[in-house]
C-alpha atoms as a PDB file:
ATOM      1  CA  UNK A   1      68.350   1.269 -11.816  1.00  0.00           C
ATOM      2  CA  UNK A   2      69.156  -0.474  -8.745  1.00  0.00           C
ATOM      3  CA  UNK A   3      66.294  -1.710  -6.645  1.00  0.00           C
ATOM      4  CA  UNK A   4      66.158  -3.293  -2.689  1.00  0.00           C
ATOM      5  CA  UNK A   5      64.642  -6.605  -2.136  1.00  0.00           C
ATOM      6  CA  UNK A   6      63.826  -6.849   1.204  1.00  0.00           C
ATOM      7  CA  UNK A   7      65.685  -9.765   3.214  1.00  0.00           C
ATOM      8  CA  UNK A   8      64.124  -9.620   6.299  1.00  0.00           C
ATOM      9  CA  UNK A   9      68.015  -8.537   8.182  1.00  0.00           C
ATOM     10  CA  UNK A  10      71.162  -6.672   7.391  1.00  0.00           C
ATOM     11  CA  UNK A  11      72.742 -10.331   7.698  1.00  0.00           C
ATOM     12  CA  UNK A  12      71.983 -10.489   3.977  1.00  0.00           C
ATOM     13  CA  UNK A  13      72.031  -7.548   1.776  1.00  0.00           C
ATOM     14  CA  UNK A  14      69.840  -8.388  -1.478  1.00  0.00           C
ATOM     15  CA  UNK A  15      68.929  -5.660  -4.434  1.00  0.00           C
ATOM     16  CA  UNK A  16      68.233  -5.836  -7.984  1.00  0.00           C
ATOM     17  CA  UNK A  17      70.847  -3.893 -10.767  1.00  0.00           C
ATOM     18  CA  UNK A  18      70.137  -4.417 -14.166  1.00  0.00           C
ATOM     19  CA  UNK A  19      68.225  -7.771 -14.094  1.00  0.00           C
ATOM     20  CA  UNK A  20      71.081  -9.317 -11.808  1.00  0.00           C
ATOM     21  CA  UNK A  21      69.756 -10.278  -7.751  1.00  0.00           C
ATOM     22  CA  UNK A  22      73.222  -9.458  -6.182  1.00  0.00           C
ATOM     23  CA  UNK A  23      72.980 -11.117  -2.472  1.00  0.00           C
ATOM     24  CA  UNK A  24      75.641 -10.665  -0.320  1.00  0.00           C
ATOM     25  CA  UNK A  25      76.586 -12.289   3.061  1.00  0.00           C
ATOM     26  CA  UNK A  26      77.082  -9.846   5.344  1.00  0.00           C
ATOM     27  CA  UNK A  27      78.520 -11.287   8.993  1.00  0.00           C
ATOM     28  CA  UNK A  28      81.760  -9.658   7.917  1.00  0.00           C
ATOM     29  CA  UNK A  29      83.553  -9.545  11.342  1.00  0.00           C
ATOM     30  CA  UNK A  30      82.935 -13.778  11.331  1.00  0.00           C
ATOM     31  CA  UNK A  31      83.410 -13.712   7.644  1.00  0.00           C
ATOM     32  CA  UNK A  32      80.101 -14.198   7.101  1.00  0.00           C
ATOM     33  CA  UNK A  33      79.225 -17.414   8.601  1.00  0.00           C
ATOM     34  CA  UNK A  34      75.871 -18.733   8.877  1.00  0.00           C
ATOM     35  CA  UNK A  35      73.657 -18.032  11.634  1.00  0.00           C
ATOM     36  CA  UNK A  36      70.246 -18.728  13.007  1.00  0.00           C
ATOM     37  CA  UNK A  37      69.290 -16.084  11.472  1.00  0.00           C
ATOM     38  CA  UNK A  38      71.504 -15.152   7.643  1.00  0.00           C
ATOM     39  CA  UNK A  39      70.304 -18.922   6.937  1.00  0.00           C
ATOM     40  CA  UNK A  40      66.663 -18.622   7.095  1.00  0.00           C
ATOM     41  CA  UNK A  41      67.143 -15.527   5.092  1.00  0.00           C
ATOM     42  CA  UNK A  42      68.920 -17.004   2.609  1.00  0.00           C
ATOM     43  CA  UNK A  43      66.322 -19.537   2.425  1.00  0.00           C
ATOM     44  CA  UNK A  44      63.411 -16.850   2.272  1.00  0.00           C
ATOM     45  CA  UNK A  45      65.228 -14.669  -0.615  1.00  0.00           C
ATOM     46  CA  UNK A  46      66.186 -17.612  -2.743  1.00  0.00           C
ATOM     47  CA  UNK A  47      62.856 -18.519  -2.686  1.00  0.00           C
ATOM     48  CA  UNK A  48      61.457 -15.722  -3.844  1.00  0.00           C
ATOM     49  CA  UNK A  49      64.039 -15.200  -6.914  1.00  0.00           C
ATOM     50  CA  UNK A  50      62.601 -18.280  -8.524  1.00  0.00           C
ATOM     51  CA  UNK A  51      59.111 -16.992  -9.933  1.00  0.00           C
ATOM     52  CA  UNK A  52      60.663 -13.115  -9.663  1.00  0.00           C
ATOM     53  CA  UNK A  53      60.398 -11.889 -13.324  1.00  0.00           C
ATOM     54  CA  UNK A  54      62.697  -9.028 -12.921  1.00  0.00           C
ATOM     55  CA  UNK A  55      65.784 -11.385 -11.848  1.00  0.00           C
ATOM     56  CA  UNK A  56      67.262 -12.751 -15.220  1.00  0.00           C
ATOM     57  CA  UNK A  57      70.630 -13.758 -13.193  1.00  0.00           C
ATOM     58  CA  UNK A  58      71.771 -14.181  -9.743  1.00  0.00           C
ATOM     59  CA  UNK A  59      75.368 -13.250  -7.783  1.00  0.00           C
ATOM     60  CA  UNK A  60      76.114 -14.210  -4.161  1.00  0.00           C
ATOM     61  CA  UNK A  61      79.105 -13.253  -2.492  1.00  0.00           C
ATOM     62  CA  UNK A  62      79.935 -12.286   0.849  1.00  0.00           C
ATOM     63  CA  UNK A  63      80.664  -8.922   2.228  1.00  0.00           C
ATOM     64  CA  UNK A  64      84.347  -7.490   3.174  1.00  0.00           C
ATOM     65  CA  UNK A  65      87.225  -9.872   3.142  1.00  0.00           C
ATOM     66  CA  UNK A  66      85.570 -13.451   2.596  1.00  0.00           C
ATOM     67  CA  UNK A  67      83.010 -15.267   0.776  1.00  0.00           C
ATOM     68  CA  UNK A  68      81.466 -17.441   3.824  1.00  0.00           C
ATOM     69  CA  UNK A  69      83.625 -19.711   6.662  1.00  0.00           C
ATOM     70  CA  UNK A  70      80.657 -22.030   7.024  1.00  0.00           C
ATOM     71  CA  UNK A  71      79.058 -23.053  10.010  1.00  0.00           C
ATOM     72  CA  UNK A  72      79.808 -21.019  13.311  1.00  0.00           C
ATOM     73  CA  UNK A  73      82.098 -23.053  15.042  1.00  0.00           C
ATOM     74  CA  UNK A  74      81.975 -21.221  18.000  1.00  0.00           C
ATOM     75  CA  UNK A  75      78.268 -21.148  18.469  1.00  0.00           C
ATOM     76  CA  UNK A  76      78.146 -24.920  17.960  1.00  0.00           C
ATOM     77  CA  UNK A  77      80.679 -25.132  21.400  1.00  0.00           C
ATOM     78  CA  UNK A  78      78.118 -22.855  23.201  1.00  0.00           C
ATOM     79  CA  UNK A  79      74.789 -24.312  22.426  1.00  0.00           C
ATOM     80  CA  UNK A  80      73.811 -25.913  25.602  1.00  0.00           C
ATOM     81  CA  UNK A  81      71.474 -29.295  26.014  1.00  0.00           C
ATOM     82  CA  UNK A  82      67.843 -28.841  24.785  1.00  0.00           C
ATOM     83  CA  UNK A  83      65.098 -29.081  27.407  1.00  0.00           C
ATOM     84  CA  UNK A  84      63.526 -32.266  27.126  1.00  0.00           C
ATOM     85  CA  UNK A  85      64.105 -36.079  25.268  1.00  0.00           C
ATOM     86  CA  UNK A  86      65.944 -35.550  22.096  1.00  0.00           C
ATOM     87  CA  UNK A  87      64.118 -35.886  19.062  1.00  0.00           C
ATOM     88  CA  UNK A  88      64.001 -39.124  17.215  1.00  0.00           C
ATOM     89  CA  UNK A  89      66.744 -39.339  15.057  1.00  0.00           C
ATOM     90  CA  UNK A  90      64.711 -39.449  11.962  1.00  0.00           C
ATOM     91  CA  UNK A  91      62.758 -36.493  12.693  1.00  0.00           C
ATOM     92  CA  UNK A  92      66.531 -34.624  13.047  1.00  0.00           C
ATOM     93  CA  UNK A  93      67.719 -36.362   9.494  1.00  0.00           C
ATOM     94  CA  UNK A  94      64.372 -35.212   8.184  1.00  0.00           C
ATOM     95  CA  UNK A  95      64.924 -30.807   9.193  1.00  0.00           C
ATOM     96  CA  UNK A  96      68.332 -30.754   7.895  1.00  0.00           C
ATOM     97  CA  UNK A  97      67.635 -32.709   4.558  1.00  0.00           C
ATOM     98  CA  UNK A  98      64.612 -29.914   4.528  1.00  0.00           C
ATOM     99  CA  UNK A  99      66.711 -27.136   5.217  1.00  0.00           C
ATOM    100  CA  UNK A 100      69.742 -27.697   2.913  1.00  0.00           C
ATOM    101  CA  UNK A 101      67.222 -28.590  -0.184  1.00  0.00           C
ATOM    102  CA  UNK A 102      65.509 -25.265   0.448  1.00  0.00           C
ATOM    103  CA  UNK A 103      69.247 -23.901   0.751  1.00  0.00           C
ATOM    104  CA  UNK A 104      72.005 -25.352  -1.890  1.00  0.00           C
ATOM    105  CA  UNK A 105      69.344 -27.345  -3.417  1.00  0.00           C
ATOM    106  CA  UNK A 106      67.137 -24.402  -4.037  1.00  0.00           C
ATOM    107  CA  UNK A 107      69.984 -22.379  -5.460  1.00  0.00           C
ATOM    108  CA  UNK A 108      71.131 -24.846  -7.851  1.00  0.00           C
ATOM    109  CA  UNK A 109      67.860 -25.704  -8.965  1.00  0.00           C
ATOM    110  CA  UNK A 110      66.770 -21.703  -9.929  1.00  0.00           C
ATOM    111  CA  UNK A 111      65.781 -21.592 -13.517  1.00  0.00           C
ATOM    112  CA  UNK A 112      68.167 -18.405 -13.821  1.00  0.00           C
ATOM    113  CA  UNK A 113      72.330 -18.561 -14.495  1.00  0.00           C
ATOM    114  CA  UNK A 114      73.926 -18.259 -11.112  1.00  0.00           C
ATOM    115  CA  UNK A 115      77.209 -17.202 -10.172  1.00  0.00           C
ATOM    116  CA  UNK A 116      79.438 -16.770  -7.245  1.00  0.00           C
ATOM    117  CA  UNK A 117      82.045 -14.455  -6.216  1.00  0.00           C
ATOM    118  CA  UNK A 118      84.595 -14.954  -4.103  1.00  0.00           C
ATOM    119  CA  UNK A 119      86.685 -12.146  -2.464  1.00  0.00           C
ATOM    120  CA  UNK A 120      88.277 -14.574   0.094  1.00  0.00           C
ATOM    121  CA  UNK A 121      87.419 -17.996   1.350  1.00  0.00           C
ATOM    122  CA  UNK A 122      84.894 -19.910   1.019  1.00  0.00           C
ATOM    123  CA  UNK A 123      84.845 -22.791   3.672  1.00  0.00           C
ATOM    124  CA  UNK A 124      82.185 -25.969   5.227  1.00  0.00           C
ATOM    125  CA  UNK A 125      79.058 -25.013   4.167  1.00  0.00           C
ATOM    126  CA  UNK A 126      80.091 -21.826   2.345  1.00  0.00           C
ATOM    127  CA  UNK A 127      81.962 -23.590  -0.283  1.00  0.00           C
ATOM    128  CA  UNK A 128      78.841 -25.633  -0.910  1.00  0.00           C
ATOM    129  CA  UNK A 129      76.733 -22.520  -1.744  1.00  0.00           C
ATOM    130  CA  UNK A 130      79.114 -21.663  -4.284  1.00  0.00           C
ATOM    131  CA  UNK A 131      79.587 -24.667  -5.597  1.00  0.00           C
ATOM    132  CA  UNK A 132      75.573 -24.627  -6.441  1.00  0.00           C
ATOM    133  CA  UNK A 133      76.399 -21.768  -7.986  1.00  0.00           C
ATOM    134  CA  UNK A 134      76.747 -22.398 -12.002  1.00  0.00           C
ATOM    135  CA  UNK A 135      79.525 -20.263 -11.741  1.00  0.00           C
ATOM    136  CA  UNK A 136      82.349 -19.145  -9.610  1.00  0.00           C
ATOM    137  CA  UNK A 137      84.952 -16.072 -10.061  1.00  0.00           C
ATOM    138  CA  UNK A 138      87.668 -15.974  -7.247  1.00  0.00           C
ATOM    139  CA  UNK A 139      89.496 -13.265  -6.334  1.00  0.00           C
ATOM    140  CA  UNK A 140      93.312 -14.212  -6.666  1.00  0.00           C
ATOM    141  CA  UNK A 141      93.647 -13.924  -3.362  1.00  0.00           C
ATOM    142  CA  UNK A 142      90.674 -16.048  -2.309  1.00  0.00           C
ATOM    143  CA  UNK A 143      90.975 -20.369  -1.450  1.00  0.00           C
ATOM    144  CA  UNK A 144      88.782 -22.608  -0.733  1.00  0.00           C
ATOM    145  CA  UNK A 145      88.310 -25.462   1.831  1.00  0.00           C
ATOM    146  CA  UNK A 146      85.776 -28.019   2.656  1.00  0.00           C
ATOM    147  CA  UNK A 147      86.817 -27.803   6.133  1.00  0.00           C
ATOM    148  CA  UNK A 148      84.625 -30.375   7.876  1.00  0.00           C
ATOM    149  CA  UNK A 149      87.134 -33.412   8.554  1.00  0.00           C
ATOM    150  CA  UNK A 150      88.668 -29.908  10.597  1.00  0.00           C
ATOM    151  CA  UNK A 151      85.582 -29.808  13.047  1.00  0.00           C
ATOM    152  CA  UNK A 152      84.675 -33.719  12.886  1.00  0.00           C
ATOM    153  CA  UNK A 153      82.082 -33.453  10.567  1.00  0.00           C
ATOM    154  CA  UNK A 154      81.068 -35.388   7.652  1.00  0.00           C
ATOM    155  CA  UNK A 155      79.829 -32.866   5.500  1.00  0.00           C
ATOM    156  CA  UNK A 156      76.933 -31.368   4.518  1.00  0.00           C
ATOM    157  CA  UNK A 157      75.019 -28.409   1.900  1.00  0.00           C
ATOM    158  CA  UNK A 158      75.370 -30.839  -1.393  1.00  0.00           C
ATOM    159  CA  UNK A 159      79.531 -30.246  -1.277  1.00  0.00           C
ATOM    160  CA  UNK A 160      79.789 -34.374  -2.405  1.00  0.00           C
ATOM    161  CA  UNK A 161      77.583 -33.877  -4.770  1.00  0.00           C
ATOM    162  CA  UNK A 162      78.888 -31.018  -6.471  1.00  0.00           C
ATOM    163  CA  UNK A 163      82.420 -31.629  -5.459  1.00  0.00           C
ATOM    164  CA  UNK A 164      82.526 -35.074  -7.420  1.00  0.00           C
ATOM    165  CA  UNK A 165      80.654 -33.852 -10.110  1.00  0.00           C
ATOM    166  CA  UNK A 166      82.980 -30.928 -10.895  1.00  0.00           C
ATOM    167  CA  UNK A 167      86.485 -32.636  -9.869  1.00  0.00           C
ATOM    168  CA  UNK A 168      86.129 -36.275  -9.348  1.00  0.00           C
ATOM    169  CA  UNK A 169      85.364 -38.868  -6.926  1.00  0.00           C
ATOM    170  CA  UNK A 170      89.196 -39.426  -6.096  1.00  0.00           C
ATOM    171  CA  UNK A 171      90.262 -35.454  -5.934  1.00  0.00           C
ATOM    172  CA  UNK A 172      86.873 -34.927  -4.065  1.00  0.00           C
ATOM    173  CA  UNK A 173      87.743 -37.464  -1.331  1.00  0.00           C
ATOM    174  CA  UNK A 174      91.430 -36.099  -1.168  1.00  0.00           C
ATOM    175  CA  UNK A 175      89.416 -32.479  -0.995  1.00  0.00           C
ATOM    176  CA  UNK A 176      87.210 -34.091   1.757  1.00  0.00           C
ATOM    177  CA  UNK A 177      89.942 -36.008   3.933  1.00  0.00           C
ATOM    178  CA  UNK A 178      92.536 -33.750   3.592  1.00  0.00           C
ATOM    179  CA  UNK A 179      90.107 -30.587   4.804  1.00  0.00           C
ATOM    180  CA  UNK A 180      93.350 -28.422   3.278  1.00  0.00           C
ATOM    181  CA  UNK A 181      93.261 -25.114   1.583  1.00  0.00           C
ATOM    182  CA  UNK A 182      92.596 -25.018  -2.308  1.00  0.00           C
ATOM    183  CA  UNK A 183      94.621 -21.609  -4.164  1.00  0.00           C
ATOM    184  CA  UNK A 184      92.577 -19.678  -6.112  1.00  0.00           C
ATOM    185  CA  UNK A 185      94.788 -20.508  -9.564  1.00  0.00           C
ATOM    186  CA  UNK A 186      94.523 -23.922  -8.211  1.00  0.00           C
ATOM    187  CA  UNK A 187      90.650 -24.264  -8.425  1.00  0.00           C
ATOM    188  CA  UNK A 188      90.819 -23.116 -11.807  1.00  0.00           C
ATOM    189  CA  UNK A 189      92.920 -25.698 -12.772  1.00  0.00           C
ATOM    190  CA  UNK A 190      90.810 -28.362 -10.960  1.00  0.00           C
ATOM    191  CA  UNK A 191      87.666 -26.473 -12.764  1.00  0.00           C
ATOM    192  CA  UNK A 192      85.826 -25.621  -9.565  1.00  0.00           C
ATOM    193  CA  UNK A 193      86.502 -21.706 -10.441  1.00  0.00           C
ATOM    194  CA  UNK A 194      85.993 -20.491 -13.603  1.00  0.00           C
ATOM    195  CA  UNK A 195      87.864 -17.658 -13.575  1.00  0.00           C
ATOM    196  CA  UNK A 196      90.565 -15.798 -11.215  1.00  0.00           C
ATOM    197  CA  UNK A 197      90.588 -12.125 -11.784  1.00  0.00           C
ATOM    198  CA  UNK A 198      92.812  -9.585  -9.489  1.00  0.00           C
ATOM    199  CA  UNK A 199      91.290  -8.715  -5.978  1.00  0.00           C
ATOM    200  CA  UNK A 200      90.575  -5.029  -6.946  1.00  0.00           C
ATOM    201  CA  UNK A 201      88.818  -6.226 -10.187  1.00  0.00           C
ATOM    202  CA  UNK A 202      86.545  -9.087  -8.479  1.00  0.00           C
ATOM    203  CA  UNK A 203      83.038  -7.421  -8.239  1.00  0.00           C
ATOM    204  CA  UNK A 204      83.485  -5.231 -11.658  1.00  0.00           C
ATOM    205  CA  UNK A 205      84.201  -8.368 -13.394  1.00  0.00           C
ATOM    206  CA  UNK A 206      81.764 -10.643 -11.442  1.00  0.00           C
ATOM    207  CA  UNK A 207      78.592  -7.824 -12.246  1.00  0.00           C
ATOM    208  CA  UNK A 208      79.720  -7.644 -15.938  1.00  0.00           C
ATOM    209  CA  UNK A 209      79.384 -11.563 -16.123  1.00  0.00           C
ATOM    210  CA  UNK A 210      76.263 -11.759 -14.414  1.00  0.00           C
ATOM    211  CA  UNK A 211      75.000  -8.254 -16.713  1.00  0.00           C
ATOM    212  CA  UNK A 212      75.893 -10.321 -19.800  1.00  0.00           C
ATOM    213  CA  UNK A 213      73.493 -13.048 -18.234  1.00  0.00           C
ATOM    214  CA  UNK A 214      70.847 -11.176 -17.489  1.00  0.00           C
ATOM    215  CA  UNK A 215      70.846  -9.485 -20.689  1.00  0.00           C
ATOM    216  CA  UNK A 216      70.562 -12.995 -22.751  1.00  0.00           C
ATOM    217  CA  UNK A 217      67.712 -15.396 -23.544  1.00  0.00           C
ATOM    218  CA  UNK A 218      66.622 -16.866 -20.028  1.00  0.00           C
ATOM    219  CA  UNK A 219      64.186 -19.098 -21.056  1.00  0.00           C
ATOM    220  CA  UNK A 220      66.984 -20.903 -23.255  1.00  0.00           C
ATOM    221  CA  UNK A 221      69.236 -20.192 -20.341  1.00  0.00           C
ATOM    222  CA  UNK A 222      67.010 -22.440 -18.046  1.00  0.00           C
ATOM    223  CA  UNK A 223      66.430 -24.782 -20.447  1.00  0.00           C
ATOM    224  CA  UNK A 224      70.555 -25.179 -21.164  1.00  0.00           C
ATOM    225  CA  UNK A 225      70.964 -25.843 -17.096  1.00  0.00           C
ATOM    226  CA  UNK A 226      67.846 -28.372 -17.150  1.00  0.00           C
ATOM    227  CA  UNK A 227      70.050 -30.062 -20.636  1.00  0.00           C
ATOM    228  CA  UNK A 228      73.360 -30.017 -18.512  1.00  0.00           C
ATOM    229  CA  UNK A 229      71.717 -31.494 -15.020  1.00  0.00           C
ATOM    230  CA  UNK A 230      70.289 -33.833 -16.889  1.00  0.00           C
ATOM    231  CA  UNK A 231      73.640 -35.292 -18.274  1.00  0.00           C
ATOM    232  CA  UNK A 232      74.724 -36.003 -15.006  1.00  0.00           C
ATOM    233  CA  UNK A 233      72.504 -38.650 -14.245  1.00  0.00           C
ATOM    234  CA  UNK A 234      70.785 -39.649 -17.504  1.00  0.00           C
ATOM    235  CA  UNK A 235      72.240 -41.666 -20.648  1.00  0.00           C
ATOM    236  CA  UNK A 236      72.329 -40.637 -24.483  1.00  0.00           C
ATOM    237  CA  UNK A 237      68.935 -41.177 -25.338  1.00  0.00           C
ATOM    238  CA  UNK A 238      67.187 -39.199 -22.437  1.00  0.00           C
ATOM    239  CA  UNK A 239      69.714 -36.268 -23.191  1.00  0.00           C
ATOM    240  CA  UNK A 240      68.791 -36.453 -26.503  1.00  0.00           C
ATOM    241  CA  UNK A 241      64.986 -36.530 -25.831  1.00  0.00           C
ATOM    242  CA  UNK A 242      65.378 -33.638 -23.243  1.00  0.00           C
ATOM    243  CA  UNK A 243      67.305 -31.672 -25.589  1.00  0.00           C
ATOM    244  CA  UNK A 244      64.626 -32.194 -28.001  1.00  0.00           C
ATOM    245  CA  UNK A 245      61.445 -30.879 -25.826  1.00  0.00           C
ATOM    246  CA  UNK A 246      64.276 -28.285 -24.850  1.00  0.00           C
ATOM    247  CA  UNK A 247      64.516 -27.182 -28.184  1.00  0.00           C
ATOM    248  CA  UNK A 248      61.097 -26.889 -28.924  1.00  0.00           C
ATOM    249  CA  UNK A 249      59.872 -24.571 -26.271  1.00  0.00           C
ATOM    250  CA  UNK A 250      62.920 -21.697 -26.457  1.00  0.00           C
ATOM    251  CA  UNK A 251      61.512 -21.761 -30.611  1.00  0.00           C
ATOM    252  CA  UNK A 252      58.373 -20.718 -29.426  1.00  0.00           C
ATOM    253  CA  UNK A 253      60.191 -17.464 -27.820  1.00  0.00           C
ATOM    254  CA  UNK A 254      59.971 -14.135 -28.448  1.00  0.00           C
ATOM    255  CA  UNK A 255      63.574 -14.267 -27.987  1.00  0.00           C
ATOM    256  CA  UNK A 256      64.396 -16.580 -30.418  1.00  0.00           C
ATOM    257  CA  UNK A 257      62.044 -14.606 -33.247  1.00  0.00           C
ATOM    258  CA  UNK A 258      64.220 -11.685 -32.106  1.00  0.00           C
ATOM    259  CA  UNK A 259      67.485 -13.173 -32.519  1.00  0.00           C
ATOM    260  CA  UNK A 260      66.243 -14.404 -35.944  1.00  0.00           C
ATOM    261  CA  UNK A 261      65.257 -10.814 -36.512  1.00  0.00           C
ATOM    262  CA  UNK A 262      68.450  -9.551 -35.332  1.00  0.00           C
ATOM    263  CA  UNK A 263      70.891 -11.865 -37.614  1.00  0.00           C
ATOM    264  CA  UNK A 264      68.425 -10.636 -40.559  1.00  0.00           C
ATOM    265  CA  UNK A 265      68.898  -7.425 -40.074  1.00  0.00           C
ATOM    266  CA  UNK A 266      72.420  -7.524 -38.814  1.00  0.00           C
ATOM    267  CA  UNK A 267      72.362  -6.106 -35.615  1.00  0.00           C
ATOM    268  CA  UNK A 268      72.885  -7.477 -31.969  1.00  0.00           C
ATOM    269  CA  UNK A 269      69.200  -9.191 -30.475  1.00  0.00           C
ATOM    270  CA  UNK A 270      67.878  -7.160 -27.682  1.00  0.00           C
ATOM    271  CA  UNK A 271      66.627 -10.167 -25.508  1.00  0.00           C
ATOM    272  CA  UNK A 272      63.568  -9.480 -22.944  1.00  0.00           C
ATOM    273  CA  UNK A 273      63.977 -13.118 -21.162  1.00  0.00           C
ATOM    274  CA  UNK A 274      60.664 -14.796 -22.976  1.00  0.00           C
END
């Protein structure tokens, strides 16, 4: 049963099938860039996944030939000089910090798996929500580019973060510098996709991943992504201690008396996400 979750604009497309939130860009005549207004919605929607206890995974993607070009170039050259003093530079520092943690940084941080799919390129700020994906399946016909050394930017949406984290500070500067365009089959060698399936195959594939998610133990899920975030920045002993408190709680769930159920009995658990 699929149901509509209301996004505030046809900019983004959000519904509900089987447990999985499927959002999907939808600017496809500027292949899906962000705008004043598919941003804030973004923001709004992610939001309200978080505490949603339907939603057991999530998929983004973008709607008809590309995943999201970033920024909109061509509204930055049109935006004219505001009225008025500009605003202390702090107090500019301070929004965008506030609106990329409430984009990328809310996205990585949801309890639930996340993945994103990739029918065609996924550039600037684009290619950092789907690298706060967990996941990423790329059509093969799909790249990637961080494109802001292209526009004389620095960067922004958590793409030095992830980038490092997933390739390496020396291929993430190249990535950076270089602003040039990353193959499909060559981001799953670098390990930035996880998997390159045919164009025509992209979305069936991509909803039986995110199915599979939704269908598993979500508490344990969340508690797996807390483990793994924590290995990035922690050393053995706080892992271990995490992992401990980790293991714990997802005892206590029904889904892990089910599972125990299940392997008595011999038969596949039937998981309900507590």
């Amino acid at each position: 049963m699929v149901e509509p979750l209301d996004a505030g604009t046809d900019e983004l497309l959000a519904h509900i099938d089987e447990g999985v939130a499927v959002l999907t860009l939808n600017r496809p005549k500027v292949r899906n860039a962000l705008s004043d207004t598919l941003s804030p919605a973004l923001r709004s929607t992610i939001a309200s996944l978080r505490d949603d206890g339907r939603v057991r995974a999530v998929l983004v993607t973008g709607a008809g030939s590309a995943f999201c070009a970033g920024g909109d170039v061509k509204g930055m050259g049109t935006r004219g000089p505001s009225a008025g003093p500009a605003p202390p530079l702090a107090e500019v520092v301070a929004d965008q910090t506030r609106r990329q943690l409430e984009l990328t940084g809310a996205l990585y941080a949801l309890r639930q798996p996340t993945i994103a799919a990739l029918p065609g390129p996924a550039a600037g700020a684009g290619f950092s929500i789907a690298l706060a994906c967990d996941l990423r399946i790329m059509a093969e016909s799909a790249f990637v580019t961080t494109g802001f050394g292209n526009v004389g930017l620095s960067g922004d949406y958590g793409a030095s973060f992830f980038l490092t984290h997933l390739v390496g500070t020396a291929r993430a500067r190249e990535l950076f510098f270089f602003s040039e365009r990353v193959a499909a089959d060559t981001c799953e060698q670098l390990g930035i996709a996880n998997r390159v399936v045919p164009d025509d195959r992209l979305m069936e594939e991509a909803m039986a991943w995110a199915r599979r998610l939704a269908a598993g133990p979500t508490v344990a899920y969340g508690l797996m992504k807390a483990n793994l975030d924590r290995a990035l920045h922690h050393d053995l002993p706080a892992c271990l201690a995490g992992e401990a408190e980790g293991v714990v709680r997802s005892a206590g769930t029904e889904d892990h008396r089910e599972a125990v159920r299940a392997f008595v009995e011999k038969r596949a658990p039937r998981f309900r996400g507590r």
